[in-house]
N, C-alpha and C. Protein backbone atom coordinates (compact mmCIF):
# COMPACT_ATOMS: atom_id res chain seq x y z
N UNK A 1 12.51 -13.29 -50.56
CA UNK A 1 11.32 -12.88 -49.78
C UNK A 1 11.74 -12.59 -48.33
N UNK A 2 11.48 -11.38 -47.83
CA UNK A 2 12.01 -11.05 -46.40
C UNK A 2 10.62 -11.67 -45.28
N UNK A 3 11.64 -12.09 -44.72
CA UNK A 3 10.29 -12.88 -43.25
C UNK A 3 9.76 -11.99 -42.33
N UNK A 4 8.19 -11.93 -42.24
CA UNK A 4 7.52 -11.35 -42.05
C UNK A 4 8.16 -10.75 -40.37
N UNK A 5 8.33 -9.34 -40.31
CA UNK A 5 8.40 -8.96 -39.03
C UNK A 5 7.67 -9.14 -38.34
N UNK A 6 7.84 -9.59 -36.77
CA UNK A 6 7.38 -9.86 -35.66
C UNK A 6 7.01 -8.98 -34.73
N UNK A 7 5.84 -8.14 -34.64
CA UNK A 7 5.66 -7.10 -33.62
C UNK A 7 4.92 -8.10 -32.39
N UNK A 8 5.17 -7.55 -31.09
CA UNK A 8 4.43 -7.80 -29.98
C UNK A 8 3.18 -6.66 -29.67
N UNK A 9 1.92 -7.02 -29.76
CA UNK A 9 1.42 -5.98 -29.51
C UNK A 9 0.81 -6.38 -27.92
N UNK A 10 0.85 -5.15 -27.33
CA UNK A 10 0.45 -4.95 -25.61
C UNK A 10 -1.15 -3.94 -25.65
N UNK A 11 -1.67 -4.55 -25.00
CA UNK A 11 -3.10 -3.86 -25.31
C UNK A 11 -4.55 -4.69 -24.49
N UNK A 12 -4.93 -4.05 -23.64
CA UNK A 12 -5.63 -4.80 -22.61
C UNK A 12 -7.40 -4.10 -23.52
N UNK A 13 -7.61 -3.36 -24.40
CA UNK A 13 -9.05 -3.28 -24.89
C UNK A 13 -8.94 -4.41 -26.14
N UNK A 14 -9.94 -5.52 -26.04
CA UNK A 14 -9.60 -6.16 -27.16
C UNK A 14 -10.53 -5.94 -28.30
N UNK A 15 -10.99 -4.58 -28.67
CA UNK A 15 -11.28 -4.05 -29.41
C UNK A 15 -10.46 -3.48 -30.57
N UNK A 16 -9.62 -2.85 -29.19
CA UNK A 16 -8.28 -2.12 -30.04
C UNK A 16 -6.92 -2.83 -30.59
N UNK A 17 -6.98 -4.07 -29.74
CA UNK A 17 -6.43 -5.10 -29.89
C UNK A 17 -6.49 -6.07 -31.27
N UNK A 18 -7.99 -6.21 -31.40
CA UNK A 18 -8.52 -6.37 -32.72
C UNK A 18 -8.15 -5.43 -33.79
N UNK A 19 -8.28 -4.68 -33.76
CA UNK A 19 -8.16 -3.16 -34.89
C UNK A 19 -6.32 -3.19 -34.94
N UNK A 20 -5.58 -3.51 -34.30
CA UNK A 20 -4.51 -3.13 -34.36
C UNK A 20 -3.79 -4.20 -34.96
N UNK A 21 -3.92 -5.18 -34.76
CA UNK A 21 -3.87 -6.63 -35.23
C UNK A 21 -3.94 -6.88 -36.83
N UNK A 22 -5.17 -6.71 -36.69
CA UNK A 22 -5.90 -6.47 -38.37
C UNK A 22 -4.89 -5.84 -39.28
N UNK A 23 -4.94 -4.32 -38.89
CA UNK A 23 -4.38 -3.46 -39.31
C UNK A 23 -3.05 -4.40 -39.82
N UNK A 24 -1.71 -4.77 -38.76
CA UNK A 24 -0.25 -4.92 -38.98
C UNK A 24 -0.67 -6.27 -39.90
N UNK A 25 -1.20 -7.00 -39.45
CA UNK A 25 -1.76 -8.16 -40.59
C UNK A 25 -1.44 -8.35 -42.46
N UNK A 26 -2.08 -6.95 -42.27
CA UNK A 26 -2.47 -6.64 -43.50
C UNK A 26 -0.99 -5.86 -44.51
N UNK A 27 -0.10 -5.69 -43.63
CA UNK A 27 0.94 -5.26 -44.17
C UNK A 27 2.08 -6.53 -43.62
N UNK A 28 1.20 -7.39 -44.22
CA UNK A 28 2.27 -8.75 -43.53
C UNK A 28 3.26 -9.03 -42.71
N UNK A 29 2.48 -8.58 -41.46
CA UNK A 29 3.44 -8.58 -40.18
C UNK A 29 3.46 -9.36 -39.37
N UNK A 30 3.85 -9.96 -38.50
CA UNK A 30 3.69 -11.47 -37.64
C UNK A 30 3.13 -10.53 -36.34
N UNK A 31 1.94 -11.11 -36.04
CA UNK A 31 1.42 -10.25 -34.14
C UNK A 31 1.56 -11.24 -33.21
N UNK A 32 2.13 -11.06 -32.49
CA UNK A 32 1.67 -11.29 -30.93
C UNK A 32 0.95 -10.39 -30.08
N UNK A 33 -0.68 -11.01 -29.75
CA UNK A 33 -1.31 -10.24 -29.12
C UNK A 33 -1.58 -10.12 -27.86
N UNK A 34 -1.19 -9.81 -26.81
CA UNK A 34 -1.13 -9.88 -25.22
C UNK A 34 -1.60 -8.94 -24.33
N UNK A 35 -2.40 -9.36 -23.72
CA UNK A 35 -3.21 -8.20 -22.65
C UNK A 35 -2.54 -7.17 -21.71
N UNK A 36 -1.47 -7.23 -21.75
CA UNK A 36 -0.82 -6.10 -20.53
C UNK A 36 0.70 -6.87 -20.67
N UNK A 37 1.38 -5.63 -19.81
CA UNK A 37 3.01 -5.63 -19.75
C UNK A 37 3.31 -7.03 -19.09
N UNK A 38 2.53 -7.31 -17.86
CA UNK A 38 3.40 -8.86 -17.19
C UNK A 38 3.56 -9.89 -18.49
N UNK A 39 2.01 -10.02 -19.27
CA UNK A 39 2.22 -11.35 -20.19
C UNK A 39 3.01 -10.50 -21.35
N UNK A 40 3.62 -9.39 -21.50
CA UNK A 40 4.55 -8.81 -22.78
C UNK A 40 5.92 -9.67 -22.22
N UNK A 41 6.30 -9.18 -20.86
CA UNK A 41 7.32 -9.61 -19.98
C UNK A 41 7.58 -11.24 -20.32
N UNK A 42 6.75 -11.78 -19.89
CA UNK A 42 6.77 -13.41 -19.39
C UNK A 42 6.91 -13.85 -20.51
N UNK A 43 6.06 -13.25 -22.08
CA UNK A 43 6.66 -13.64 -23.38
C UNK A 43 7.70 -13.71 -24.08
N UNK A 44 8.41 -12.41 -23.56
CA UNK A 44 9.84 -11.58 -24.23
C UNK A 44 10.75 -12.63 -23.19
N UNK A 45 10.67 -13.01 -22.33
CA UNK A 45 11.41 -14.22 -21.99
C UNK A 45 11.55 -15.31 -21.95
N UNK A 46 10.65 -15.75 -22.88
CA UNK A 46 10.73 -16.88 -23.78
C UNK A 46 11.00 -16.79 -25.10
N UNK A 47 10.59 -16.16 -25.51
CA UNK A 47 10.71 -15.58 -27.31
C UNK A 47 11.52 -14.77 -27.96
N UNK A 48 11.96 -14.88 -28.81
CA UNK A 48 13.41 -14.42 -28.78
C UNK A 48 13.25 -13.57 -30.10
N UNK A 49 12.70 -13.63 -30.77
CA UNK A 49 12.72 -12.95 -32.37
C UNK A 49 11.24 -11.89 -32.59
N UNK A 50 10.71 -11.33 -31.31
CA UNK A 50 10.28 -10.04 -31.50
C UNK A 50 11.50 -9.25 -31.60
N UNK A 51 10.82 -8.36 -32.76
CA UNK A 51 11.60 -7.02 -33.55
C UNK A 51 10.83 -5.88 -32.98
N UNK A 52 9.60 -5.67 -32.73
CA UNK A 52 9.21 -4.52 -31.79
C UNK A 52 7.95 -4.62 -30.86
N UNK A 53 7.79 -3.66 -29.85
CA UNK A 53 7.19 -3.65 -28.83
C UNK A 53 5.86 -2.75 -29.47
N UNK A 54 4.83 -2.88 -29.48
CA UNK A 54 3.84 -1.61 -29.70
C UNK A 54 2.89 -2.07 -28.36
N UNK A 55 2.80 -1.31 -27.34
CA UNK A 55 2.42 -0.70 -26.51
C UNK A 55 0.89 0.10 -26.15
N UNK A 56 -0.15 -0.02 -25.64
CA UNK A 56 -0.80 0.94 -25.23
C UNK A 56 0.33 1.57 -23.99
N UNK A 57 -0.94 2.73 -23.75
CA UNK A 57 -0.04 3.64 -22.23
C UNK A 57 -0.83 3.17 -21.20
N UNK A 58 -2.15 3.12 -21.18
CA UNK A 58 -3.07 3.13 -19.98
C UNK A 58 -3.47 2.02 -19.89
N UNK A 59 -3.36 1.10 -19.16
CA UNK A 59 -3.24 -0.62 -18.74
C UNK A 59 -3.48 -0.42 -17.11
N UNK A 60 -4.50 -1.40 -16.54
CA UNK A 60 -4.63 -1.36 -15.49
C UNK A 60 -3.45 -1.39 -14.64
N UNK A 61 -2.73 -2.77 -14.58
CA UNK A 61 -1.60 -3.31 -13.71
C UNK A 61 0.14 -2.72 -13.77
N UNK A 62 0.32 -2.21 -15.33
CA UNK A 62 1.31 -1.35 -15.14
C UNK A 62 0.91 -0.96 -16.50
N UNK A 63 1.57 0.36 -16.66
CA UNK A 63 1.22 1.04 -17.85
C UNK A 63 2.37 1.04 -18.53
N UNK A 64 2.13 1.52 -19.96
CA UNK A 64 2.79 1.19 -21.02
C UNK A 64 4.40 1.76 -21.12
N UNK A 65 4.50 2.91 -20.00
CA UNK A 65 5.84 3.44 -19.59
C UNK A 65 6.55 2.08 -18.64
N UNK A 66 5.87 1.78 -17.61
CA UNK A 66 6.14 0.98 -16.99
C UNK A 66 6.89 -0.61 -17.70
N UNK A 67 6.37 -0.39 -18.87
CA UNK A 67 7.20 -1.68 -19.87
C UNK A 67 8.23 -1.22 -20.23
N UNK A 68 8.10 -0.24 -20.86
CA UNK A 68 9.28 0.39 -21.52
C UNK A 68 10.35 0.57 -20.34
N UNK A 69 10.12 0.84 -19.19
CA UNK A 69 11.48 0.88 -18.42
C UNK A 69 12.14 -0.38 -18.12
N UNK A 70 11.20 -1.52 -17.98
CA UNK A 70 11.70 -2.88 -17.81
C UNK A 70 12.01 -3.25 -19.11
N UNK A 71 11.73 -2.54 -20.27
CA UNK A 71 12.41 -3.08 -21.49
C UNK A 71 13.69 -2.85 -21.68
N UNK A 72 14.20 -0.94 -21.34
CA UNK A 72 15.20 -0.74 -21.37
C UNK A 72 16.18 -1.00 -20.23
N UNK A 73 15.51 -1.60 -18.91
CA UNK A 73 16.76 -2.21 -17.85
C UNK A 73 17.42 -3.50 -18.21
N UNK A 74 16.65 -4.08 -19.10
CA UNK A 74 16.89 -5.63 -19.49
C UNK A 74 17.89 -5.22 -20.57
N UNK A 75 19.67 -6.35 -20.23
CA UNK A 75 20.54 -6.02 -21.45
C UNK A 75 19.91 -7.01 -22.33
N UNK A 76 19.26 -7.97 -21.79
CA UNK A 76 18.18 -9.28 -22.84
C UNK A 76 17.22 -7.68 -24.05
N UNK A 77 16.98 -7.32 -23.26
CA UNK A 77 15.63 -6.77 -24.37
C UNK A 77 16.15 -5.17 -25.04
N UNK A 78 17.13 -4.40 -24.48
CA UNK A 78 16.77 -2.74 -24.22
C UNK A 78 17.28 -2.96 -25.80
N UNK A 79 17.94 -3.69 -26.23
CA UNK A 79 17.72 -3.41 -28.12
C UNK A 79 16.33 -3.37 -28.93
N UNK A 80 15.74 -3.87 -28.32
CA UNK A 80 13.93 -3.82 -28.69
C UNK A 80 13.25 -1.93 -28.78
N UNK A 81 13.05 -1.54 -30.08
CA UNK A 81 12.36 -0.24 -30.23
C UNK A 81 10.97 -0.82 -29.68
N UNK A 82 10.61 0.57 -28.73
CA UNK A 82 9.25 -0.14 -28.24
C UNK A 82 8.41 1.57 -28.72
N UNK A 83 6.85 1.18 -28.83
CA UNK A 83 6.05 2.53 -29.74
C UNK A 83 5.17 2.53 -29.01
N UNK A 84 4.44 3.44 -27.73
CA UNK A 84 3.48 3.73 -27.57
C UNK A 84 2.53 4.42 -27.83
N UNK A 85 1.26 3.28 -27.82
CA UNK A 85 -0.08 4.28 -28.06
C UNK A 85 -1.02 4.83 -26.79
N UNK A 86 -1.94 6.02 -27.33
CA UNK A 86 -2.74 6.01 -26.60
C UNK A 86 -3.79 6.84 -27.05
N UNK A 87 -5.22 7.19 -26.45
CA UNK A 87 -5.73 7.85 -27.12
C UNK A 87 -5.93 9.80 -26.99
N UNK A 88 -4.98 9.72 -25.54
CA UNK A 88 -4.44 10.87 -24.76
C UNK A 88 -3.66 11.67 -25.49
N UNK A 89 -3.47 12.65 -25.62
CA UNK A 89 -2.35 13.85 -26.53
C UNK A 89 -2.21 14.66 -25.31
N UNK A 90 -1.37 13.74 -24.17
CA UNK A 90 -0.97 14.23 -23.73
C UNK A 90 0.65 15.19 -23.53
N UNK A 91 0.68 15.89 -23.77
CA UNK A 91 2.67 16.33 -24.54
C UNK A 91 3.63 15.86 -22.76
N UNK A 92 3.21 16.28 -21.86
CA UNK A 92 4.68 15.94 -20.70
C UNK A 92 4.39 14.56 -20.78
N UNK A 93 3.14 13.67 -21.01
CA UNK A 93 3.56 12.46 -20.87
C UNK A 93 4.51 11.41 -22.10
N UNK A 94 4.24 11.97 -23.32
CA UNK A 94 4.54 11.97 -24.68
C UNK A 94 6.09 12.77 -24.06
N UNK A 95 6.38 13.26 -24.06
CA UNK A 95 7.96 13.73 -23.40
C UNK A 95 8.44 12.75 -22.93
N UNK A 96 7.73 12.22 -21.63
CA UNK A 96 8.42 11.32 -20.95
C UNK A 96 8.72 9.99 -21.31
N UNK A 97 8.01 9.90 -22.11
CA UNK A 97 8.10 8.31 -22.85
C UNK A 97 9.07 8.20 -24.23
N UNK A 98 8.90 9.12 -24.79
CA UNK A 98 10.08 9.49 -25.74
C UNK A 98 11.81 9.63 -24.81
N UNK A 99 11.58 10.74 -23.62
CA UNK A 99 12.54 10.47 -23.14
C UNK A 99 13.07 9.04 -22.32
N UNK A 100 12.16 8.19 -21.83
CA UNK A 100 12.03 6.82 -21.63
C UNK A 100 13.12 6.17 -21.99
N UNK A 101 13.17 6.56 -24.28
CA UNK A 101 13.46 5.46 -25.00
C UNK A 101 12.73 5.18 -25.83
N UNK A 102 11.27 5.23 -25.81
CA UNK A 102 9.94 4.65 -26.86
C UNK A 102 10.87 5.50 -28.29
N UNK A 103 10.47 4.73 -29.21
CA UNK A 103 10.46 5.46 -30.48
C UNK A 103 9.66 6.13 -30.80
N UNK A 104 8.60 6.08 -30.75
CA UNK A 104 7.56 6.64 -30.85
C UNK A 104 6.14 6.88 -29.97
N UNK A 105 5.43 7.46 -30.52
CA UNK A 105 4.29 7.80 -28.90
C UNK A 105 3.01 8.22 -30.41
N UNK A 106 1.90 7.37 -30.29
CA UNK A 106 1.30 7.27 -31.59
C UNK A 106 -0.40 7.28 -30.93
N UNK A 107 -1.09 8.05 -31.25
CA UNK A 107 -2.47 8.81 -30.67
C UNK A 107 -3.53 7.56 -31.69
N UNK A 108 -3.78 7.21 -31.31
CA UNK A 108 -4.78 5.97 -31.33
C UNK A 108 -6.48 6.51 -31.61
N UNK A 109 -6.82 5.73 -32.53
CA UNK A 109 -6.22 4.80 -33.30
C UNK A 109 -5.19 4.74 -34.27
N UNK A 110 -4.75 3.59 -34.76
CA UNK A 110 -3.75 3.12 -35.47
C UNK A 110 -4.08 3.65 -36.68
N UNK A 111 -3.85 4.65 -37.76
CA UNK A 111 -4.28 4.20 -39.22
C UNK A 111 -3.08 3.28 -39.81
N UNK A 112 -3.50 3.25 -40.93
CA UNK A 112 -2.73 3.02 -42.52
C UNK A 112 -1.48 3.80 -42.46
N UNK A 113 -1.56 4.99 -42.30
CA UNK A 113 -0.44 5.41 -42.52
C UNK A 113 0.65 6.05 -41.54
N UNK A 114 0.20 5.43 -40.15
CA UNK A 114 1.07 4.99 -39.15
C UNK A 114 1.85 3.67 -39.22
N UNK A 115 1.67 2.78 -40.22
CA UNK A 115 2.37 1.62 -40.10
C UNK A 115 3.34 1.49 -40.53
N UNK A 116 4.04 2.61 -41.93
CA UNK A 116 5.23 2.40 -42.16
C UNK A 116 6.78 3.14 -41.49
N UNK A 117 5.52 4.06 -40.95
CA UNK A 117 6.58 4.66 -39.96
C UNK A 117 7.10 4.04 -38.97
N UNK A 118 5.93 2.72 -38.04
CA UNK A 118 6.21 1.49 -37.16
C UNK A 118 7.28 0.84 -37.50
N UNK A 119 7.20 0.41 -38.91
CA UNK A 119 8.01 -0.86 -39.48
C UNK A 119 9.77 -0.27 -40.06
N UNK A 120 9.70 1.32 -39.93
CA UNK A 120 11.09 1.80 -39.72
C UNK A 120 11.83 1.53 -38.55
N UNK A 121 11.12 1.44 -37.50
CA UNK A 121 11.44 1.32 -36.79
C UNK A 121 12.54 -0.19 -36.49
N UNK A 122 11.86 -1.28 -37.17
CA UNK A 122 12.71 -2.41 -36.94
C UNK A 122 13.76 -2.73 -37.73
């Protein structure tokens, strides 16, 4: 039996937070659910066995690029695939975050059949 992967999810609507949760749940995934990048940060340096980052983009205090660069400056973390969402289709910002590093850049909401493409990822 393989042990349930560990996503961190970053996400300050806890609506979407809820819905996203649910969702990885259900494809027996371990969540961590955290309101914004500082408590993603302050977690990922304590915790050691997140396998991926899933991300909103638009967060009051720093946005979801803004993790991803402190993910990839850290030699602690930049092995971490990190996936942002948002509900924006925006393409230069979707550029930039791909060029970032993100694995992915995923238009929100989450379905069903965004999750196995997530879980390639780890």
């Amino acid at each position: 039996m393989m042990a349930s992967p560990h996503v961190l999810l970053v996400e300050d609507s806890c609506v979407d937070r809820l819905v996203a949760s649910r969702l990885l749940k259900s494809f027996n995934v371990r969540v961590t659910a955290v309101e914004g990048p500082k408590e993603a940060l302050k977690f990922l340096d304590m915790e050691h066995d997140v396998q991926l980052i899933l991300t909103d983009y638009c967060m009051p205090d720093m946005t979801g690029y803004d993790l991803l660069v402190e993910v990839k400056k850290s030699p602690k973390l930049n092995h971490l695939p990190v996936v942002i969402t948002c509900t924006d289709d925006i393409p230069e910002r979707i550029k930039m975050c791909l060029d970032g590093g993100a694995k992915d850049y995923i238009i929100k909401p989450i379905k069903v059949d965004n999750v196995s493409r997530l879980l390639s990822y780890i």
